[in-house]
N, C-alpha and C. Protein backbone atom coordinates (compact mmCIF):
# COMPACT_ATOMS: atom_id res chain seq x y z
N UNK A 1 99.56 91.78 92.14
CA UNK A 1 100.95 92.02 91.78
C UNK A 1 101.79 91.11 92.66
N UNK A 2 102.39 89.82 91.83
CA UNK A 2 103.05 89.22 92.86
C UNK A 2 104.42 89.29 92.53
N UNK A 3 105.55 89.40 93.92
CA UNK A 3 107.08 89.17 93.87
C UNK A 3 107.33 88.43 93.92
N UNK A 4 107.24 87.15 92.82
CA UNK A 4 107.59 85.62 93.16
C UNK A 4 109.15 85.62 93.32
N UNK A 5 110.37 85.50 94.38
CA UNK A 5 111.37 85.63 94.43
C UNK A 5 111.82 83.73 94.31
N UNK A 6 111.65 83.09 93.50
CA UNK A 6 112.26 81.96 93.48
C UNK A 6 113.84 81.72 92.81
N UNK A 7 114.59 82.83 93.44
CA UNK A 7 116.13 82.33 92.96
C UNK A 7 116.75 82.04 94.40
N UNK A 8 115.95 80.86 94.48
CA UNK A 8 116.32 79.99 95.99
C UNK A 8 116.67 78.41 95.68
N UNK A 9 117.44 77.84 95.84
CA UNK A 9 117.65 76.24 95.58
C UNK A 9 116.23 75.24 95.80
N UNK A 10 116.28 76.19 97.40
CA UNK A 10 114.72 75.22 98.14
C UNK A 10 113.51 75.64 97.86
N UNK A 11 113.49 76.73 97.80
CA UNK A 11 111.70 77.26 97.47
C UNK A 11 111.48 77.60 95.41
N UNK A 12 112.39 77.39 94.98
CA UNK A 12 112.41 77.32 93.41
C UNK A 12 111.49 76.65 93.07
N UNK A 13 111.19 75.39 92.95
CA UNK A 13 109.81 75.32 92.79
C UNK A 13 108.63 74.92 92.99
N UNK A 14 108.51 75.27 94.60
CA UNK A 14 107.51 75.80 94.81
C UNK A 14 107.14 76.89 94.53
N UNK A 15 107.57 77.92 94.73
CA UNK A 15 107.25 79.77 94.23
C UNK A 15 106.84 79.05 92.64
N UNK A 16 108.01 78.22 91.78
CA UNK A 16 107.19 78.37 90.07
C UNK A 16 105.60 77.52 90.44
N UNK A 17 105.21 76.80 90.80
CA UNK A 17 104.26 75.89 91.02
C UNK A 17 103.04 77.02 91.58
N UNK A 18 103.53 77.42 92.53
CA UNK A 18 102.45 78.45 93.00
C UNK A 18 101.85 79.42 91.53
N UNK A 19 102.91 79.70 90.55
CA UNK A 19 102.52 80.78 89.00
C UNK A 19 101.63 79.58 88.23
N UNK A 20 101.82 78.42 88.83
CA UNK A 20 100.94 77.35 87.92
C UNK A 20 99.83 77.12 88.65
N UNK A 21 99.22 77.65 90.17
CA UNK A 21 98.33 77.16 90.59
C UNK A 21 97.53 78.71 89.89
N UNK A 22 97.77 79.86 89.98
CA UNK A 22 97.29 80.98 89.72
C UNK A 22 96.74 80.96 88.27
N UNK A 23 97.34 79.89 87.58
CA UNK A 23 97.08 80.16 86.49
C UNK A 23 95.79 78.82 86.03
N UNK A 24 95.59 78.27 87.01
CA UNK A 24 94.36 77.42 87.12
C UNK A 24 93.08 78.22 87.27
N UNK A 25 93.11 79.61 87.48
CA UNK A 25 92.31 80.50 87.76
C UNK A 25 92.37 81.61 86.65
N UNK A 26 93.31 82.36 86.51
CA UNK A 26 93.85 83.56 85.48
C UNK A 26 92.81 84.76 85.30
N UNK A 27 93.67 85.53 84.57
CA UNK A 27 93.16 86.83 84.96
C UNK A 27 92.30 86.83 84.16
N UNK A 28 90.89 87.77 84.09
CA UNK A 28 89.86 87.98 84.01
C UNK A 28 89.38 89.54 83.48
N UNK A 29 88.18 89.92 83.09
CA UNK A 29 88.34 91.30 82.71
C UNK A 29 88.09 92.60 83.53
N UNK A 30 88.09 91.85 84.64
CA UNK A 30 88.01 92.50 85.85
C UNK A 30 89.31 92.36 86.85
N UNK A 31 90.15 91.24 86.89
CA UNK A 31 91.35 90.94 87.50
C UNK A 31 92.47 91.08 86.70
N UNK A 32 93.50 91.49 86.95
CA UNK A 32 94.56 91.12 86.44
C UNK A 32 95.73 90.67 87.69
N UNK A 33 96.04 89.39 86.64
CA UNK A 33 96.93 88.61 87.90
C UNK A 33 98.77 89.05 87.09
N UNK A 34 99.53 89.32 88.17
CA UNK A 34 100.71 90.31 86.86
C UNK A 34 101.65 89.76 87.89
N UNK A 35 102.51 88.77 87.66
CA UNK A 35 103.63 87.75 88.18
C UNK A 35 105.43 88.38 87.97
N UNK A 36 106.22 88.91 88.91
CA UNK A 36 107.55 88.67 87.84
C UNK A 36 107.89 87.77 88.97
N UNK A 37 108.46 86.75 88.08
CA UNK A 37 109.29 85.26 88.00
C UNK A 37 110.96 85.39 88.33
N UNK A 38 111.76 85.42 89.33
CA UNK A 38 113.07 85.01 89.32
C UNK A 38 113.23 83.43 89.58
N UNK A 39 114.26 82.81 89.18
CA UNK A 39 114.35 81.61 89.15
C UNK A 39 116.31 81.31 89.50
N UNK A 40 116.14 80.42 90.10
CA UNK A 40 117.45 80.31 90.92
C UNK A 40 118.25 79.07 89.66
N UNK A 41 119.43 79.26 89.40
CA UNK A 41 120.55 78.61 89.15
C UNK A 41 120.88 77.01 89.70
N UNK A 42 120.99 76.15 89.11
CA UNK A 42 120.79 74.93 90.07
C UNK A 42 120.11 74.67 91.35
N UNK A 43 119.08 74.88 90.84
CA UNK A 43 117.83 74.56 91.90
C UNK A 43 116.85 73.63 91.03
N UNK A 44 115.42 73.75 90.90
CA UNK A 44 114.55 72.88 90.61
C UNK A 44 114.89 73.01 88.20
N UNK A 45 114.58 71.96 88.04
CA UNK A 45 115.27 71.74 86.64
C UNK A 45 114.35 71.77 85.51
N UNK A 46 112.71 72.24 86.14
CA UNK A 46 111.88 71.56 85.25
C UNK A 46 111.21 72.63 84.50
N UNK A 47 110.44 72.55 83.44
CA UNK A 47 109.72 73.63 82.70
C UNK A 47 111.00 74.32 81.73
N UNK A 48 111.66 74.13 81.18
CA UNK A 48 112.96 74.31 80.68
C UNK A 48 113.93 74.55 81.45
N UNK A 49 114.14 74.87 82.54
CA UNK A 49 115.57 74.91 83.37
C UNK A 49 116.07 76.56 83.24
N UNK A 50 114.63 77.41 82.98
CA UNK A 50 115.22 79.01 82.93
C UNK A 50 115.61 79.68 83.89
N UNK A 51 116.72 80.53 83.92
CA UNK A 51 117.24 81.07 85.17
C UNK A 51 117.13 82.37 85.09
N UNK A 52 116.67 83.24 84.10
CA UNK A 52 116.32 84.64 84.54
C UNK A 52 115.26 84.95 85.01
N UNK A 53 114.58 86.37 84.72
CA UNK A 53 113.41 86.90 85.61
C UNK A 53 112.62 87.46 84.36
N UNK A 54 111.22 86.79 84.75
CA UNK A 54 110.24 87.17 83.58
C UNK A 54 108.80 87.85 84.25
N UNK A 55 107.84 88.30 83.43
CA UNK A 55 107.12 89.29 83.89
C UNK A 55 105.88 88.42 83.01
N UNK A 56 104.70 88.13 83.82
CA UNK A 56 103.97 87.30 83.19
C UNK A 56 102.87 88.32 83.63
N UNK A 57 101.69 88.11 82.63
CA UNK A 57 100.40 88.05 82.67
C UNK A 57 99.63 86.89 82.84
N UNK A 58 99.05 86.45 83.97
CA UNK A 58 98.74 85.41 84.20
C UNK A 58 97.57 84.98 83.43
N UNK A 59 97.49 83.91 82.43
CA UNK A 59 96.31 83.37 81.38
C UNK A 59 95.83 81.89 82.14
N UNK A 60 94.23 81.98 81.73
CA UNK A 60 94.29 80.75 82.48
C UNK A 60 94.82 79.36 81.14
N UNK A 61 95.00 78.09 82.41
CA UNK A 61 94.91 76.68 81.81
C UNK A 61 94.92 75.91 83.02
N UNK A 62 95.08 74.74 82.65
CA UNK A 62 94.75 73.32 83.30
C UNK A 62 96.31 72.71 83.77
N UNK A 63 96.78 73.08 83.07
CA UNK A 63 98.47 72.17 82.58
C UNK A 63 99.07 72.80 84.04
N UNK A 64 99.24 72.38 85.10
CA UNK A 64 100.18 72.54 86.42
C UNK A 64 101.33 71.99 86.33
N UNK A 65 102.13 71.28 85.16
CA UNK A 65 103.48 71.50 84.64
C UNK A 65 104.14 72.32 84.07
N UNK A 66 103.66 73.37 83.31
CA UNK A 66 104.19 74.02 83.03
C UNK A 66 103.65 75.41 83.01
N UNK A 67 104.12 77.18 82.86
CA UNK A 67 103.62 77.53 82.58
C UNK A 67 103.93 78.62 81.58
N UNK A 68 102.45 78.54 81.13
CA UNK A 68 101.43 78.90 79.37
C UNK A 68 101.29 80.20 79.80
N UNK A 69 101.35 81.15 80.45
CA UNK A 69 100.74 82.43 80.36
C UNK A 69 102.11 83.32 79.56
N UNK A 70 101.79 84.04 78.77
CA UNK A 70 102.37 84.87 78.07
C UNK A 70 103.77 86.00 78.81
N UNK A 71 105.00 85.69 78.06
CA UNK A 71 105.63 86.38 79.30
C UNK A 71 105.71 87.98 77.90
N UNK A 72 105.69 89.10 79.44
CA UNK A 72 104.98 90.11 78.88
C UNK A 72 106.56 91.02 78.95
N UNK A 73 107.48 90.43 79.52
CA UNK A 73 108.18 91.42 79.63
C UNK A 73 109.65 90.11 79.62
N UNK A 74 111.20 90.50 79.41
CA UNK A 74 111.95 89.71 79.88
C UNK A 74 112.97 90.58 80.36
N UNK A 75 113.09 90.35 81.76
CA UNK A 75 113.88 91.50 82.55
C UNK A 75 115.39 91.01 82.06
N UNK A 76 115.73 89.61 82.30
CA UNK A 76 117.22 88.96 81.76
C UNK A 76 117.41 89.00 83.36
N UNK A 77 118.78 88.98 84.48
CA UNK A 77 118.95 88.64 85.75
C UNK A 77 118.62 89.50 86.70
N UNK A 78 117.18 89.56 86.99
CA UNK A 78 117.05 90.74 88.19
C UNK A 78 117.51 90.34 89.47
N UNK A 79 117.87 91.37 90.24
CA UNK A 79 118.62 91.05 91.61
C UNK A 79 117.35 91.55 92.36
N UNK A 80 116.33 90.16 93.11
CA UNK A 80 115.30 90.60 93.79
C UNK A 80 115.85 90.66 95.15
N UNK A 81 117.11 90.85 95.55
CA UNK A 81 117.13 91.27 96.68
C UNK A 81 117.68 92.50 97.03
N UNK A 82 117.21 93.27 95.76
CA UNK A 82 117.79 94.62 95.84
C UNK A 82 116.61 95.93 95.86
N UNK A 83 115.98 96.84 96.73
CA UNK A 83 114.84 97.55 96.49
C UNK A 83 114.23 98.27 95.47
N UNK A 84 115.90 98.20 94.52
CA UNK A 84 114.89 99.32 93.16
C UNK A 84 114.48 98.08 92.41
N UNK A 85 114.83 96.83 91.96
CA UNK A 85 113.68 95.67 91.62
C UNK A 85 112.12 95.88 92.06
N UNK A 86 112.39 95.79 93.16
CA UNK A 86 110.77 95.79 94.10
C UNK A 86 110.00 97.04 93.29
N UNK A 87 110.88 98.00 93.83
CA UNK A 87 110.04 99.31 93.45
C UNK A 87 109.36 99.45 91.31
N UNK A 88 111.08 99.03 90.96
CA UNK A 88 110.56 98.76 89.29
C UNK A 88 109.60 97.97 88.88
N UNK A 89 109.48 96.49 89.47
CA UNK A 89 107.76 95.65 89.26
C UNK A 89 106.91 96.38 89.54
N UNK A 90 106.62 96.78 90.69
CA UNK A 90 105.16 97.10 91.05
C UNK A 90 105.26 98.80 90.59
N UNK A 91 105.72 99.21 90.17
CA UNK A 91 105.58 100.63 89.36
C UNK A 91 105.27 100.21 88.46
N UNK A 92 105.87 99.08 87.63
CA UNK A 92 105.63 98.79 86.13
C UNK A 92 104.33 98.34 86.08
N UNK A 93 104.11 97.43 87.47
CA UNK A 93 103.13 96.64 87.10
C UNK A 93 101.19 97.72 87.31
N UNK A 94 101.77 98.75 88.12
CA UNK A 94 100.60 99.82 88.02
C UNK A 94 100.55 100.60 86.74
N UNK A 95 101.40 101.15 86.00
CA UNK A 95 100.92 101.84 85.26
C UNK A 95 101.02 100.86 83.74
N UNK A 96 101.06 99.61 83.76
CA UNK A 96 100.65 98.56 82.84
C UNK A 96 99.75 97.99 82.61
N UNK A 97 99.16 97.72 84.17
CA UNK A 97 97.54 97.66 84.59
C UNK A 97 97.02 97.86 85.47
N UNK A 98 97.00 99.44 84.90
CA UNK A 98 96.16 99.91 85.81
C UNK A 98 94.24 99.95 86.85
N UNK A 99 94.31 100.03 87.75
CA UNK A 99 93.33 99.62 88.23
C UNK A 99 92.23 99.99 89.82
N UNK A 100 91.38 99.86 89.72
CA UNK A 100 90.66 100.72 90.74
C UNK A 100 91.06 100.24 92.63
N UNK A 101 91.78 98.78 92.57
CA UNK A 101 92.55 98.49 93.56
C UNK A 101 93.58 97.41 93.38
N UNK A 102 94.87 97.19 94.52
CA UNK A 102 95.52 96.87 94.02
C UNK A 102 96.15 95.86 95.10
N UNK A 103 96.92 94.77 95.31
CA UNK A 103 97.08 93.77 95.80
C UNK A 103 98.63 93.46 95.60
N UNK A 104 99.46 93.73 96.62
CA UNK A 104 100.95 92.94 96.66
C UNK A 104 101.06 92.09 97.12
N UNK A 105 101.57 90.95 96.84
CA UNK A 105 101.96 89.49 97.60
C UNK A 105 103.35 89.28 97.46
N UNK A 106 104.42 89.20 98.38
CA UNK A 106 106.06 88.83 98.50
C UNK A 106 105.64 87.56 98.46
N UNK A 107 106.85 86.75 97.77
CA UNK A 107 107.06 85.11 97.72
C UNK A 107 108.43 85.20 97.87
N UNK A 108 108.81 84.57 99.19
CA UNK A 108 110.35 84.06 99.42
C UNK A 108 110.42 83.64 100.64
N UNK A 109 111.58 83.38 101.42
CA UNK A 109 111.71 83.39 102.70
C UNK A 109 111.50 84.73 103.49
N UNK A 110 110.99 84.71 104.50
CA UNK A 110 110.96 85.58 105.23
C UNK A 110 111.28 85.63 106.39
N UNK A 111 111.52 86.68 107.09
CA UNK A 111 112.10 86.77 108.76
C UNK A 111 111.96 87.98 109.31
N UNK A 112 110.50 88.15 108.96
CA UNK A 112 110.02 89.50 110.26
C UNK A 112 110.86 90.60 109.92
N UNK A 113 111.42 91.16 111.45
CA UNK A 113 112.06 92.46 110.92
C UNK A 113 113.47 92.03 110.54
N UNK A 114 114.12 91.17 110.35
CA UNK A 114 115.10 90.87 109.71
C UNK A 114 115.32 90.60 108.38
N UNK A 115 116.26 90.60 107.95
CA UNK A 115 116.32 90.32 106.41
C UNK A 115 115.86 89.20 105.58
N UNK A 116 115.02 89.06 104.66
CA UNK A 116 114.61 87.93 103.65
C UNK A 116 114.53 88.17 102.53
N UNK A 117 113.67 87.64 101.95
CA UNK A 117 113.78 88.18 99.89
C UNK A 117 114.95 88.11 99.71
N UNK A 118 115.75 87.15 99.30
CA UNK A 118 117.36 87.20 99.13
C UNK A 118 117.39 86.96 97.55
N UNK A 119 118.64 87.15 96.89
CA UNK A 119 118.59 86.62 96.12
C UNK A 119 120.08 85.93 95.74
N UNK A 120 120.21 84.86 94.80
CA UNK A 120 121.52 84.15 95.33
C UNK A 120 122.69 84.20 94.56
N UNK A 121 121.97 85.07 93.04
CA UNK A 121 123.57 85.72 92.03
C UNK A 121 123.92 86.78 92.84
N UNK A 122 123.42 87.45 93.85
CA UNK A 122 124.02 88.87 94.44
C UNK A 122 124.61 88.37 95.65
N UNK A 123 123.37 87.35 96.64
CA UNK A 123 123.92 87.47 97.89
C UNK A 123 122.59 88.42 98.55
N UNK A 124 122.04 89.59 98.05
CA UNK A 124 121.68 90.76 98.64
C UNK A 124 120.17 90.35 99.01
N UNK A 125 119.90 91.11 100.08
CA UNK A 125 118.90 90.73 100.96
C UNK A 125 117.72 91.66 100.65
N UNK A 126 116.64 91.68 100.99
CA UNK A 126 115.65 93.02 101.61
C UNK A 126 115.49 93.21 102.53
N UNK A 127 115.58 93.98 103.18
CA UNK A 127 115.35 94.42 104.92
C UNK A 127 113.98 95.07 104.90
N UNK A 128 113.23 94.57 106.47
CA UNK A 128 112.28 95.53 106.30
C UNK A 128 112.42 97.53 106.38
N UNK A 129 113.29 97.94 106.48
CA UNK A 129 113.52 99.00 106.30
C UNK A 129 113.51 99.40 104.48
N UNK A 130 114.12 98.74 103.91
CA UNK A 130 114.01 98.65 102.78
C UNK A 130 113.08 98.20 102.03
N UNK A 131 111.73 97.34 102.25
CA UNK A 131 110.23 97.04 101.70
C UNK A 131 109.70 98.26 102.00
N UNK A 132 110.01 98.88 103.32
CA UNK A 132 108.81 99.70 103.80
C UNK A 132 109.03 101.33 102.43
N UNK A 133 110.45 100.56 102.80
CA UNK A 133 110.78 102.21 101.77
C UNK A 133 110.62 102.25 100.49
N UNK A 134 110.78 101.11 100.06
CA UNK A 134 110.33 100.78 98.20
C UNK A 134 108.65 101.06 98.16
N UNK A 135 107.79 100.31 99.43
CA UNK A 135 106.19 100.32 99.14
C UNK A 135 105.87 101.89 99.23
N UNK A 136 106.64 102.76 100.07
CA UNK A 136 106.46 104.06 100.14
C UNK A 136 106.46 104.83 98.74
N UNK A 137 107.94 104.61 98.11
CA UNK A 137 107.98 105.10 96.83
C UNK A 137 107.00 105.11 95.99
N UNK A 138 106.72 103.31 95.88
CA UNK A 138 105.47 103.15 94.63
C UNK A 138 104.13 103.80 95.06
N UNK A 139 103.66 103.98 96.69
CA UNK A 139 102.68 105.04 97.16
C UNK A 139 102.61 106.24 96.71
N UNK A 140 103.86 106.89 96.72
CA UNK A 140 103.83 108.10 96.27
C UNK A 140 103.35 108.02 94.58
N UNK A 141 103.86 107.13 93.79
CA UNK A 141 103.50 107.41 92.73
C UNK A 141 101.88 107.19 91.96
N UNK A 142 101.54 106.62 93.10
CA UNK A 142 100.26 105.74 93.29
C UNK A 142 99.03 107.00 93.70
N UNK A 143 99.73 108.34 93.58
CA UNK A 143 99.28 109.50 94.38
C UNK A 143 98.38 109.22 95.60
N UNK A 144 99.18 108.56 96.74
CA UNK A 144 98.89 108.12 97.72
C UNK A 144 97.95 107.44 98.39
N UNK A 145 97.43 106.54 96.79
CA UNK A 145 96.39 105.39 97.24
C UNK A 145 97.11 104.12 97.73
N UNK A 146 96.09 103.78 98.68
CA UNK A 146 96.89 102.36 99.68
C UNK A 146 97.08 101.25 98.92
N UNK A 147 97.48 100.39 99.48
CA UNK A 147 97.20 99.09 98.84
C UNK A 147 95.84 98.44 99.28
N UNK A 148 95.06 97.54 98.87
CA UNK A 148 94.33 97.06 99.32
C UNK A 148 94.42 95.75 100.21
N UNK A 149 95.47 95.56 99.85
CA UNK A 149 96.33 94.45 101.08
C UNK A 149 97.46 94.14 100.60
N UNK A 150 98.55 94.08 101.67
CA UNK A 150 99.34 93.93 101.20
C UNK A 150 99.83 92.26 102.12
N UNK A 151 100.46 91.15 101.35
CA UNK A 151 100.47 90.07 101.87
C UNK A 151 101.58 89.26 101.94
N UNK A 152 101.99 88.63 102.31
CA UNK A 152 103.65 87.87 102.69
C UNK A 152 103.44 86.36 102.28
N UNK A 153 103.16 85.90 101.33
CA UNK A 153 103.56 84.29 101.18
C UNK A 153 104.65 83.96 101.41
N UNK A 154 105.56 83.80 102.98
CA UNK A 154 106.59 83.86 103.45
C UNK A 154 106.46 83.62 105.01
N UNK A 155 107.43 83.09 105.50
CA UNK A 155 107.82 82.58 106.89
C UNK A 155 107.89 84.00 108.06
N UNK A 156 107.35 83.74 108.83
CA UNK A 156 107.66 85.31 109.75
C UNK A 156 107.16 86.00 109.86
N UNK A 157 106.60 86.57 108.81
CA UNK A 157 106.24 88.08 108.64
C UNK A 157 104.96 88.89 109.08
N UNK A 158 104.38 87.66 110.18
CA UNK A 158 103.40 88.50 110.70
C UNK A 158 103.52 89.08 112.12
N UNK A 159 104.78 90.02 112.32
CA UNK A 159 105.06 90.00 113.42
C UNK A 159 104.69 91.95 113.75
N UNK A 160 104.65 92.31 115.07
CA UNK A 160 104.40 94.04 115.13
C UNK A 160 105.22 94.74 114.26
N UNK A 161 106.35 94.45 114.19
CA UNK A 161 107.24 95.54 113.66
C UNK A 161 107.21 95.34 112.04
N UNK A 162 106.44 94.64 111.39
CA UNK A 162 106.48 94.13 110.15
C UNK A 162 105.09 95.29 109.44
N UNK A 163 104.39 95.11 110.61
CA UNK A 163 102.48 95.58 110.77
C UNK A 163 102.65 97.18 110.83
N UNK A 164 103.67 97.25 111.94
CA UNK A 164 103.83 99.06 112.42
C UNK A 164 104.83 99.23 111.42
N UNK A 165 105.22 99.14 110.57
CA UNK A 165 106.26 99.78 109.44
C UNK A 165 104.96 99.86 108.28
N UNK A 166 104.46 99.09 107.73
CA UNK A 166 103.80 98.95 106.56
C UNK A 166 102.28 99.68 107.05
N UNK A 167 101.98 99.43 107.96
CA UNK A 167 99.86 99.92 108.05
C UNK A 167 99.77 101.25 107.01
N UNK A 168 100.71 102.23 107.14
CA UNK A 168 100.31 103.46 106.56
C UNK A 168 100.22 103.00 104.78
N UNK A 169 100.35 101.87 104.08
CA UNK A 169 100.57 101.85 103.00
C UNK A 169 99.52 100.87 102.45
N UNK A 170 98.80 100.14 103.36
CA UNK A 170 97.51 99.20 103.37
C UNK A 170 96.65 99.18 103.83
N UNK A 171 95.68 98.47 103.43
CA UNK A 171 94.46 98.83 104.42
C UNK A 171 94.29 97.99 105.17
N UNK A 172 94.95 96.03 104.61
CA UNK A 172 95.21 94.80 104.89
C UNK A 172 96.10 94.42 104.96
N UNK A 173 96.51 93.66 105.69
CA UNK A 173 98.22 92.83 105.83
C UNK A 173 97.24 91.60 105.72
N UNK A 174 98.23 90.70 105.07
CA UNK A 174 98.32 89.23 105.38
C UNK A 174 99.38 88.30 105.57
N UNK A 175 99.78 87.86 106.87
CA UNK A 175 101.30 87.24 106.67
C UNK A 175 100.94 86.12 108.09
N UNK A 176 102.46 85.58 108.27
CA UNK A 176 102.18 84.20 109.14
C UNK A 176 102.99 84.80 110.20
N UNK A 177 102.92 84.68 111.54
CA UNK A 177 103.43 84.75 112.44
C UNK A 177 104.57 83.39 112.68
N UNK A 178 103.82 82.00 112.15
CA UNK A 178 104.52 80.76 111.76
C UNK A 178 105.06 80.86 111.17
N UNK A 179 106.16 79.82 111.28
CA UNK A 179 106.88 78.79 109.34
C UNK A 179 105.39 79.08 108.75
N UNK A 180 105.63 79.05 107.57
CA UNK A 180 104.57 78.76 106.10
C UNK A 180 105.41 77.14 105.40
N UNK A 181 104.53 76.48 105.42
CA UNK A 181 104.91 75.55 104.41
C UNK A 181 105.77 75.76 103.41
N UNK A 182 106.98 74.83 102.52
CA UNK A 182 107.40 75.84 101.15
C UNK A 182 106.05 75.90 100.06
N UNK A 183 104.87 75.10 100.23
CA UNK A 183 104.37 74.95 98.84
C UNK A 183 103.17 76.48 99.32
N UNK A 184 103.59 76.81 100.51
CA UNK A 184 103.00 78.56 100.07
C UNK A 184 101.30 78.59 100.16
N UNK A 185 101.06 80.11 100.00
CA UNK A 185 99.58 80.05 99.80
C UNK A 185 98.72 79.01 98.73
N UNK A 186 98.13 78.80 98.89
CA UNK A 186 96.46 77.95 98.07
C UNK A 186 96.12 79.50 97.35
N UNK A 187 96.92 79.24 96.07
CA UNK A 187 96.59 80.68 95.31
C UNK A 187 94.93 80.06 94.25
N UNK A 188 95.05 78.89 94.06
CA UNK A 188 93.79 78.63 93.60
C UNK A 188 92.49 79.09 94.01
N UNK A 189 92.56 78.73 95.34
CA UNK A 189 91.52 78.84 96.23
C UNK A 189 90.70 79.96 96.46
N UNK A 190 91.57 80.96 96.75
CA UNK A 190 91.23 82.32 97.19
C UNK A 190 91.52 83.32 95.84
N UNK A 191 91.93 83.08 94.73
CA UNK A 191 92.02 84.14 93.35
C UNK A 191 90.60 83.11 92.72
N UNK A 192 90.00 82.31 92.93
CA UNK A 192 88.63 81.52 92.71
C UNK A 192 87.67 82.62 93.16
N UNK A 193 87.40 82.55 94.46
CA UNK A 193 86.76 83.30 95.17
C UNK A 193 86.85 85.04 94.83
N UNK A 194 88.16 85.28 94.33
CA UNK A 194 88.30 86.65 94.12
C UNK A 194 87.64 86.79 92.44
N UNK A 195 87.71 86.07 91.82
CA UNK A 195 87.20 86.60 90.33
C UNK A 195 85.98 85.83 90.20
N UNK A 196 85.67 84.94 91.24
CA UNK A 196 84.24 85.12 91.33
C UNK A 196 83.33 86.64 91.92
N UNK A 197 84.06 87.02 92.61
CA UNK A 197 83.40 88.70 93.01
C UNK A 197 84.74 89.33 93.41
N UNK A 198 84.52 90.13 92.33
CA UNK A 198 85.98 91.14 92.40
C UNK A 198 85.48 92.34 93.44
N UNK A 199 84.13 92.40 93.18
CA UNK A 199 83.78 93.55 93.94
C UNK A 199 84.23 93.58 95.74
């Protein structure tokens, strides 16, 4: 379940590029790779120049210009820097496909216990007070199964207070204590390795 938050000028597209490396891999009948897409307003211009927020099922292909995976849902302007977004994907995205474990990845800027995930028609931020409290919600509905990791493709976020807010809701963290590059995780690499053994 990824939060690709690209309604950023600078990380726009990279975050879309990263939905094109995932999809060099795609979901499987054992994986499902389940993307929602925001896309920033005069920022990167390419793949038609769309600026709302879409909800993909990730299919595979070859084509890293554009992407082919089926959009499954069209939200129209979500404000990803607002917590009931957060909480509405990954609710949607559990009881849409559902599954025996489950995997969050944030895509945006990040800054530890300070505010990141912004988004830039609102202005509005996520705080970690506010992730911890959205991942709580979707826990509860999750009848209090963990995540199986939960992960930060983002700047910062591998810091204590990021770790001691979230542990009760994962079993795994993955995040950078560093900058992260903008071009982000090597989603090829490691969703390779994962649908080669899901187990």
């Amino acid at each position: 379940i990824v939060y690709a938050d690209a309604d950023d000028e600078i990380l726009e597209a990279d975050v879309w590029f990263d939905v094109n490396e995932m999809e060099l891999v795609g979901s499987t009948p054992q994986m499902n790779i389940v993307v929602q897409l925001d896309r920033a307003e005069g920022g990167f211009n390419g793949d038609g120049d769309w600026v709302d927020t879409r909800r993909y099922l990730i299919a595979r292909d070859e084509d890293v210009s554009t992407i082919t995976s089926p959009v499954v849902e069209y939200v129209g302007e979500a404000d990803m820097g607002d917590p009931r977004t957060l909480v509405d994907f990954v609710t949607w995205s559990i009881q849409k496909y559902p599954a025996k474990k489950y995997i969050l990845i944030m895509s945006d800027h990040g800054a530890g216990w300070a505010e990141g995930f912004s988004d830039l028609g609102s202005n509005n931020r996520l705080s970690l007070p506010e992730i911890t409290n959205s991942i709580a919600q979707v826990q509860q509905s999750m009848g209090g199964q963990k995540f199986e990791i939960i992960g930060f493709d983002a700047c910062l976020m591998g810091m204590m207070e990021v770790y001691g807010s979230l542990y009760p809701y994962s079993n795994y963290m993955i995040a950078s204590e560093e900058v992260v590059p903008a071009m982000g995780w090597s989603y090829t690499a490691w969703l390779q390795r994962l649908a080669q053994n899901p187990t």
